[in-house]
C-alpha atoms as a PDB file:
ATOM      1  CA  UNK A   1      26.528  -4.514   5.561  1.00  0.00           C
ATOM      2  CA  UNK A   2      23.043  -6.283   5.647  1.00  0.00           C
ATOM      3  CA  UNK A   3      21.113  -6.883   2.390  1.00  0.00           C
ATOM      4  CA  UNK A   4      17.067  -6.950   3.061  1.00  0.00           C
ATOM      5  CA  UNK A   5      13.574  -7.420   1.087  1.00  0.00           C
ATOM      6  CA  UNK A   6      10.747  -5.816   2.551  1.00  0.00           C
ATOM      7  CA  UNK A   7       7.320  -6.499   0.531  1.00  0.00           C
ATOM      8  CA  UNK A   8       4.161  -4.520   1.376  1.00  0.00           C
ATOM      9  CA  UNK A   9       0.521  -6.152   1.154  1.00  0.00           C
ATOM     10  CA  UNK A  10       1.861  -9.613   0.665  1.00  0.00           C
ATOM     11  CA  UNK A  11      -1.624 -11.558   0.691  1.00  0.00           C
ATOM     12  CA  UNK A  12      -2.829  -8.340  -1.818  1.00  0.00           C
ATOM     13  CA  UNK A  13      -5.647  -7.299   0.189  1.00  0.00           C
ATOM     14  CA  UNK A  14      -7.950  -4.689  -0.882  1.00  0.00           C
ATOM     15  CA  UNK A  15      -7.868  -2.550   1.912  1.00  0.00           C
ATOM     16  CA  UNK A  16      -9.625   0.453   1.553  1.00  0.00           C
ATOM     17  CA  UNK A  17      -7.265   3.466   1.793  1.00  0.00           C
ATOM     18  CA  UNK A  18     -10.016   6.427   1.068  1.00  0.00           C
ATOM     19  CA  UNK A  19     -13.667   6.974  -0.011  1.00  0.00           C
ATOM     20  CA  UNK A  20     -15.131   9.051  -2.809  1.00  0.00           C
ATOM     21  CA  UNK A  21     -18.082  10.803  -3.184  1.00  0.00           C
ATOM     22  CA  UNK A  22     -20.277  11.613  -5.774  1.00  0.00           C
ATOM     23  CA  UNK A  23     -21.349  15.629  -5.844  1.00  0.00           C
ATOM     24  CA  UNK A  24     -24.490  14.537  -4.024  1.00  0.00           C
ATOM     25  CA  UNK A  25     -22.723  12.308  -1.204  1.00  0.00           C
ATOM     26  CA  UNK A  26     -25.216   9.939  -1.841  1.00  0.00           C
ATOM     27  CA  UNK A  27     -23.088   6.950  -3.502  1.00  0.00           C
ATOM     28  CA  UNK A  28     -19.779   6.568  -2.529  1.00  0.00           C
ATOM     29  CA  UNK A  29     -16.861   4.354  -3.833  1.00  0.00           C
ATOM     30  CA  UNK A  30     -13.890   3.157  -1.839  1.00  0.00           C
ATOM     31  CA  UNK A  31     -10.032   3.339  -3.079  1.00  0.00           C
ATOM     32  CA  UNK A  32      -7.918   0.274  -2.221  1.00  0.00           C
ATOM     33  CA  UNK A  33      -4.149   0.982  -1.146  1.00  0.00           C
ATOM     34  CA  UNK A  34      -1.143  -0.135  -3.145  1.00  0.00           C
ATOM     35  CA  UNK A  35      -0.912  -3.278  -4.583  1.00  0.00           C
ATOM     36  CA  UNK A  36       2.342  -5.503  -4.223  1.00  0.00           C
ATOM     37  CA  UNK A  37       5.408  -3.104  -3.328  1.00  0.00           C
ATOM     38  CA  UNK A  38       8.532  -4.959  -3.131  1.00  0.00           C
ATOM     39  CA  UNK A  39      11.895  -2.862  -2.190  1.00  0.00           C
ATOM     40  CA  UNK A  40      15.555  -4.001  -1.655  1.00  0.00           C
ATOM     41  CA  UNK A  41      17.706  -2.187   0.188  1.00  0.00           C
ATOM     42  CA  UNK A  42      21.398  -1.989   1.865  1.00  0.00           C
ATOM     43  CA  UNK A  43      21.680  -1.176   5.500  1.00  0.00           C
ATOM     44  CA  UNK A  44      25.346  -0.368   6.884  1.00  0.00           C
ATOM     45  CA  UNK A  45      26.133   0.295  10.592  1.00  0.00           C
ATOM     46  CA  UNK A  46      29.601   1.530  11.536  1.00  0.00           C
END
């Protein structure tokens, strides 16, 4: 059995994940991604 941490976007960047436009596509606005994402998890081999 192995016990890990995996954590996404560490140093938090905004990374830009999408961009929206207005109805005109003249001004647009970017999305950033996730923000920190810490998961645990068990991992069993056999």
């Amino acid at each position: 059995m192995q016990v890990y941490l995996d954590i996404q976007n560490v140093y938090y960047a905004k990374n830009a994940e999408a961009t929206r436009y207005d109805y005109r596509f003249v001004q647009s606005q970017t999305i950033p991604g996730i923000p920190i994402l810490p998961s645990i998890g068990i991992r069993g081999k056999f």
